[in-house]
N, C-alpha and C. Protein backbone atom coordinates (compact mmCIF):
# COMPACT_ATOMS: atom_id res chain seq x y z
N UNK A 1 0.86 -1.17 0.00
CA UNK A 1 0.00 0.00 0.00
C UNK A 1 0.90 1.23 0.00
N UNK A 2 0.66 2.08 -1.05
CA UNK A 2 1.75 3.43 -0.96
C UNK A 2 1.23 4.56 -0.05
N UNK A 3 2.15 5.53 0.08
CA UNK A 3 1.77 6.73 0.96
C UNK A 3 0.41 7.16 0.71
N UNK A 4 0.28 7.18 -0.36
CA UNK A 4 -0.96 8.51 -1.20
C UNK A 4 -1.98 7.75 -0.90
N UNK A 5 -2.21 6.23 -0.69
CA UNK A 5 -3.48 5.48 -1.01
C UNK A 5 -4.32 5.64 0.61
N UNK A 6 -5.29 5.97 0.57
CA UNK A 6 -6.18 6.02 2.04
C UNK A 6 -6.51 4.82 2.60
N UNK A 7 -6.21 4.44 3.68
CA UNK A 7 -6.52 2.89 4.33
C UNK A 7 -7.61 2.63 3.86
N UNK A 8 -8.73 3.57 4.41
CA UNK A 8 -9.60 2.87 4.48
C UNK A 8 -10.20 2.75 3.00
N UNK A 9 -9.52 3.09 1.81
CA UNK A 9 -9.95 2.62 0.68
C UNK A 9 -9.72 1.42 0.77
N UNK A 10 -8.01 1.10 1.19
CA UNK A 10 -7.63 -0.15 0.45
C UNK A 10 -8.98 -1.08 1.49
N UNK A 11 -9.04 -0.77 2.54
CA UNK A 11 -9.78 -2.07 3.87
C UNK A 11 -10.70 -2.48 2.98
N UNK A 12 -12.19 -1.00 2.50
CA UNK A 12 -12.59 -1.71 1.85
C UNK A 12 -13.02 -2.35 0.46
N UNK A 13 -11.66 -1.97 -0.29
CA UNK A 13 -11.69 -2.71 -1.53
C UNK A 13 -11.05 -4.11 -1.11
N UNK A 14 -10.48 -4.39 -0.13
CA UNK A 14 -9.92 -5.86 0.63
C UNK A 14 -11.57 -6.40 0.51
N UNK A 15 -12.44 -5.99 1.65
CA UNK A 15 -13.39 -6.87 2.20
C UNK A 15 -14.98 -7.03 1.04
N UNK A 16 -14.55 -5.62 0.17
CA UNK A 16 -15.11 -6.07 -0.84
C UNK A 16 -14.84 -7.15 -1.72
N UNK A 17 -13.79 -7.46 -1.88
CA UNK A 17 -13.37 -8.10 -2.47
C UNK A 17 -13.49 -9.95 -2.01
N UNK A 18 -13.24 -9.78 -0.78
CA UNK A 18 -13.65 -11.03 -0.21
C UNK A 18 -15.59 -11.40 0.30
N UNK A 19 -15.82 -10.35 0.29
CA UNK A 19 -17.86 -10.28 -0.24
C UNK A 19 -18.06 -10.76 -1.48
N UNK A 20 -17.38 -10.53 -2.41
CA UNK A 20 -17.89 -10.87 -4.12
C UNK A 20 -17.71 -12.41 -3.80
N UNK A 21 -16.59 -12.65 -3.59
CA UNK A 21 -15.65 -14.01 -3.36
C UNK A 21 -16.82 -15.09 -2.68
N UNK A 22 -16.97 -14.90 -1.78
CA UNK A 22 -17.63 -15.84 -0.69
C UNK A 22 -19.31 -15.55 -1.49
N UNK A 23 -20.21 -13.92 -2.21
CA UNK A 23 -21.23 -14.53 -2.76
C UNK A 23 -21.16 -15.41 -4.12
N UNK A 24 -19.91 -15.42 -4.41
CA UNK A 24 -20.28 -16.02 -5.84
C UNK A 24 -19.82 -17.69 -5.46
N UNK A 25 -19.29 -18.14 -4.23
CA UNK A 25 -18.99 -19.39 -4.06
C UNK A 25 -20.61 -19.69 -3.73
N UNK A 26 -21.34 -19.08 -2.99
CA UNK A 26 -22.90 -19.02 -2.44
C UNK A 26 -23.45 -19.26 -3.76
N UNK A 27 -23.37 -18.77 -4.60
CA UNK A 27 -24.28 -18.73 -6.02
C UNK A 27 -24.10 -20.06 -6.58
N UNK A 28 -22.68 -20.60 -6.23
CA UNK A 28 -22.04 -21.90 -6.98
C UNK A 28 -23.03 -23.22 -6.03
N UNK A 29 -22.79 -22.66 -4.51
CA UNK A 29 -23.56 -23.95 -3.98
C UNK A 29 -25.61 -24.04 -4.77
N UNK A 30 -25.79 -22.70 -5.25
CA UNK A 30 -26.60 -23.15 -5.32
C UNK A 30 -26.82 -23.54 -6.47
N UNK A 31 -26.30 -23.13 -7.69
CA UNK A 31 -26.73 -23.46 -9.07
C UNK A 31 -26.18 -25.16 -9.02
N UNK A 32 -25.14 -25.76 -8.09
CA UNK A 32 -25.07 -27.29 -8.14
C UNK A 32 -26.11 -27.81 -7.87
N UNK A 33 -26.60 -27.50 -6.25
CA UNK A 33 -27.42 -28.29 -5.66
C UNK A 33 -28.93 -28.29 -6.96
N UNK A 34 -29.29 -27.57 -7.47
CA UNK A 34 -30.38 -27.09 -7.98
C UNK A 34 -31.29 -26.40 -7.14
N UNK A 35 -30.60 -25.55 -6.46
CA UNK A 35 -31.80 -24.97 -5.65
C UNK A 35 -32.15 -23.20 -5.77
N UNK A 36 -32.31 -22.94 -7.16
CA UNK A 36 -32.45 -22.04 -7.61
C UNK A 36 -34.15 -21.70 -7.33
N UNK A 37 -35.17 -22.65 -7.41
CA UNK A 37 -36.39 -21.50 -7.36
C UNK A 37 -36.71 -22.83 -5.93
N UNK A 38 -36.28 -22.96 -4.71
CA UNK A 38 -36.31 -23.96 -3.79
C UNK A 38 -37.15 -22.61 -2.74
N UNK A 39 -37.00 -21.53 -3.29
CA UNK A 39 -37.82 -20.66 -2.27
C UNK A 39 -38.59 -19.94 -3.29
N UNK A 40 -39.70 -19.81 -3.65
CA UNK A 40 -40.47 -19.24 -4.63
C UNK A 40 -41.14 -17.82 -3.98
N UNK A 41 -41.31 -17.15 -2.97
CA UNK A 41 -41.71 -15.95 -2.82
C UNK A 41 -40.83 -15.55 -2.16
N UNK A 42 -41.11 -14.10 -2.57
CA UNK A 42 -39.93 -12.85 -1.78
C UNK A 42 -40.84 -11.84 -1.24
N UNK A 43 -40.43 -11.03 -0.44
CA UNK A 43 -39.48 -11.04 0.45
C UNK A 43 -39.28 -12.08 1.97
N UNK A 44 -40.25 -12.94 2.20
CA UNK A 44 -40.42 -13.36 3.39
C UNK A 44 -40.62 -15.06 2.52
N UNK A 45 -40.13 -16.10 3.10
CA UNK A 45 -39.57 -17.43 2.55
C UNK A 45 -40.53 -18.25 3.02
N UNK A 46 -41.61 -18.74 2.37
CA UNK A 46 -42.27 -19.57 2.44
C UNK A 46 -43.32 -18.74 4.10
N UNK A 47 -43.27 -17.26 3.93
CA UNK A 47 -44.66 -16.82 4.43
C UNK A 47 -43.92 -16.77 6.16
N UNK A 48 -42.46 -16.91 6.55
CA UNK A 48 -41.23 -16.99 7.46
C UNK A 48 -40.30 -15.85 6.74
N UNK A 49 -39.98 -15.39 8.03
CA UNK A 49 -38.65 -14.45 7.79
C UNK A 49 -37.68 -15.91 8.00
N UNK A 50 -37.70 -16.89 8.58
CA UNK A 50 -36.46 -18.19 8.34
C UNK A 50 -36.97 -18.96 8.05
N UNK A 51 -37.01 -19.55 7.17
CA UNK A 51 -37.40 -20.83 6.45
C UNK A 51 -37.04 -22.46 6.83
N UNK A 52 -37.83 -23.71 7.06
CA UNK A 52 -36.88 -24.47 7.22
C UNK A 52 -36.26 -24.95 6.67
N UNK A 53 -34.74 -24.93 7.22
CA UNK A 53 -33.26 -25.13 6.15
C UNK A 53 -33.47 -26.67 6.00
N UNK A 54 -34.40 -26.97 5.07
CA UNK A 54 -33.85 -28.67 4.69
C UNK A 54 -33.77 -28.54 3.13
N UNK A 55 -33.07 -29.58 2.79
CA UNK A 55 -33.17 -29.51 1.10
C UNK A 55 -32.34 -28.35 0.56
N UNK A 56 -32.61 -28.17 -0.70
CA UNK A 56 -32.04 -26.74 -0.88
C UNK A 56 -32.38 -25.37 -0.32
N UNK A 57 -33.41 -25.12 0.09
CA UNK A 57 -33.99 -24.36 1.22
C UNK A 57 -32.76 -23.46 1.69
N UNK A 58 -31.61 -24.48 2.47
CA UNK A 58 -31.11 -24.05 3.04
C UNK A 58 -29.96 -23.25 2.17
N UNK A 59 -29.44 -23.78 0.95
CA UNK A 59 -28.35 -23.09 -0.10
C UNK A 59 -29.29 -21.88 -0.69
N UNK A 60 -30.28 -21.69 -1.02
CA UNK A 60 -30.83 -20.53 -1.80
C UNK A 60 -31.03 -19.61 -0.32
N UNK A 61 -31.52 -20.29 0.68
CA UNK A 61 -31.81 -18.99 1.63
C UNK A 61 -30.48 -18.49 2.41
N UNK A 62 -29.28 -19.05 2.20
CA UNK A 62 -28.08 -18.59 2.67
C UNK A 62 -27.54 -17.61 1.67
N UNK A 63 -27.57 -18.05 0.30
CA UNK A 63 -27.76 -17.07 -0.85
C UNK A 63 -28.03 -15.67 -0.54
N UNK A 64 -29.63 -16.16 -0.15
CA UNK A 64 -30.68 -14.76 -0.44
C UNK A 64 -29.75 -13.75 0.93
N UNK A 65 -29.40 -14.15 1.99
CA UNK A 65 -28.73 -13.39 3.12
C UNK A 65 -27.20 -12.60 3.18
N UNK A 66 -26.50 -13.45 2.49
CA UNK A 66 -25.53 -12.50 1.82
C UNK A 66 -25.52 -11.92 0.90
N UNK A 67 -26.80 -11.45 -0.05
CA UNK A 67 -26.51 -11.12 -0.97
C UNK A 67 -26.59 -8.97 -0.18
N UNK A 68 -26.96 -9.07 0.49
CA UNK A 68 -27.09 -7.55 1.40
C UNK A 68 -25.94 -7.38 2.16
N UNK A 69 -25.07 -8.12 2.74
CA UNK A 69 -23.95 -8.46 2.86
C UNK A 69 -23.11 -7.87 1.82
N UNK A 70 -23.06 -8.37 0.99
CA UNK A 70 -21.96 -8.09 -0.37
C UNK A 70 -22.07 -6.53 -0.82
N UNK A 71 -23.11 -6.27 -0.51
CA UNK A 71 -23.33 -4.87 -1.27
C UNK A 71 -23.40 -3.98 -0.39
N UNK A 72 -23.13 -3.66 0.98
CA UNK A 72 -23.06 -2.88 1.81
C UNK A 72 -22.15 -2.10 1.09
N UNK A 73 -21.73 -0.58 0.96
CA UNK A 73 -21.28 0.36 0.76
C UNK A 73 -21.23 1.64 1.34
N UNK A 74 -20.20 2.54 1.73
CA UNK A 74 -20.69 3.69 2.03
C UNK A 74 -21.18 4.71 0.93
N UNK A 75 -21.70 5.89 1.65
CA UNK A 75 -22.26 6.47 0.75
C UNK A 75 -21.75 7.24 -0.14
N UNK A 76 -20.73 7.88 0.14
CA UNK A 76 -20.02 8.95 -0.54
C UNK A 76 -18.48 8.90 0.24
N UNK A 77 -17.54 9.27 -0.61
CA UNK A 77 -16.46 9.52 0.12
C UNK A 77 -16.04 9.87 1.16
N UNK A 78 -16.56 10.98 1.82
CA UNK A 78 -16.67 11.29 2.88
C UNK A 78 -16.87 10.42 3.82
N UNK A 79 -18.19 9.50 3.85
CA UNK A 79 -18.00 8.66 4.81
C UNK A 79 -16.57 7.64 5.29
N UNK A 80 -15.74 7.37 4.31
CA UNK A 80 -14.54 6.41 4.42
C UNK A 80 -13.70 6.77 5.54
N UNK A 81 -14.17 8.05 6.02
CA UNK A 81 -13.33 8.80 7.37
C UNK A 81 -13.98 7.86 8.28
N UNK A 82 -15.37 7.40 8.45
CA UNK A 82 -16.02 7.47 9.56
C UNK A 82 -15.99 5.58 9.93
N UNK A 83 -16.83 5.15 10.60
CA UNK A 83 -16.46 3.75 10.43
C UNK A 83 -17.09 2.99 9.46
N UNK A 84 -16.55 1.83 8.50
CA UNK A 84 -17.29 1.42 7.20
C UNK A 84 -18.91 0.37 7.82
N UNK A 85 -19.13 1.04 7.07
CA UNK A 85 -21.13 0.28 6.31
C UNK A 85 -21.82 0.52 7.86
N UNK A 86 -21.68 1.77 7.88
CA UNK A 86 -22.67 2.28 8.62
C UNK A 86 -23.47 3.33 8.29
């Protein structure tokens, strides 16, 4: 990391980076298992904010939970002073 670069850029282009990582291994468990439409309504999973994890159930609704995870961002530059994804 050089002088000029701001920590907290690099932190979170690091933990972004390991968010993409870990949702797209999430995406992989699920397009194997086949459990792509294993939860058919949104926003609330089978009429449950938690669904029961049997079957694929459990790979699409681990999915659906990091995917808000991954995309946390701050808002504007300014915030990168303050503490991240708040």
């Amino acid at each position: 990391m050089g002088d000029s670069q701001h920590p907290a850029v690099y932190r979170l282009a690091v933990i972004t980076c390991w968010l993409t990582i870990l949702l797209l291994m999430a995406g992989a468990l699920v397009t194997s298992n086949f459990a792509a439409d294993s939860v058919p309504d949104w926003p609330l999973a089978y009429h449950r904010i938690i669904p029961p994890l049997i079957g694929g159930i459990r790979y699409e609704y681990a999915h659906r939970v990091l995917v808000p995870n991954g995309t946390l961002r701050p808002k504007s530059r300014t915030d990168l002073d303050g503490p991240l994804f708040c």
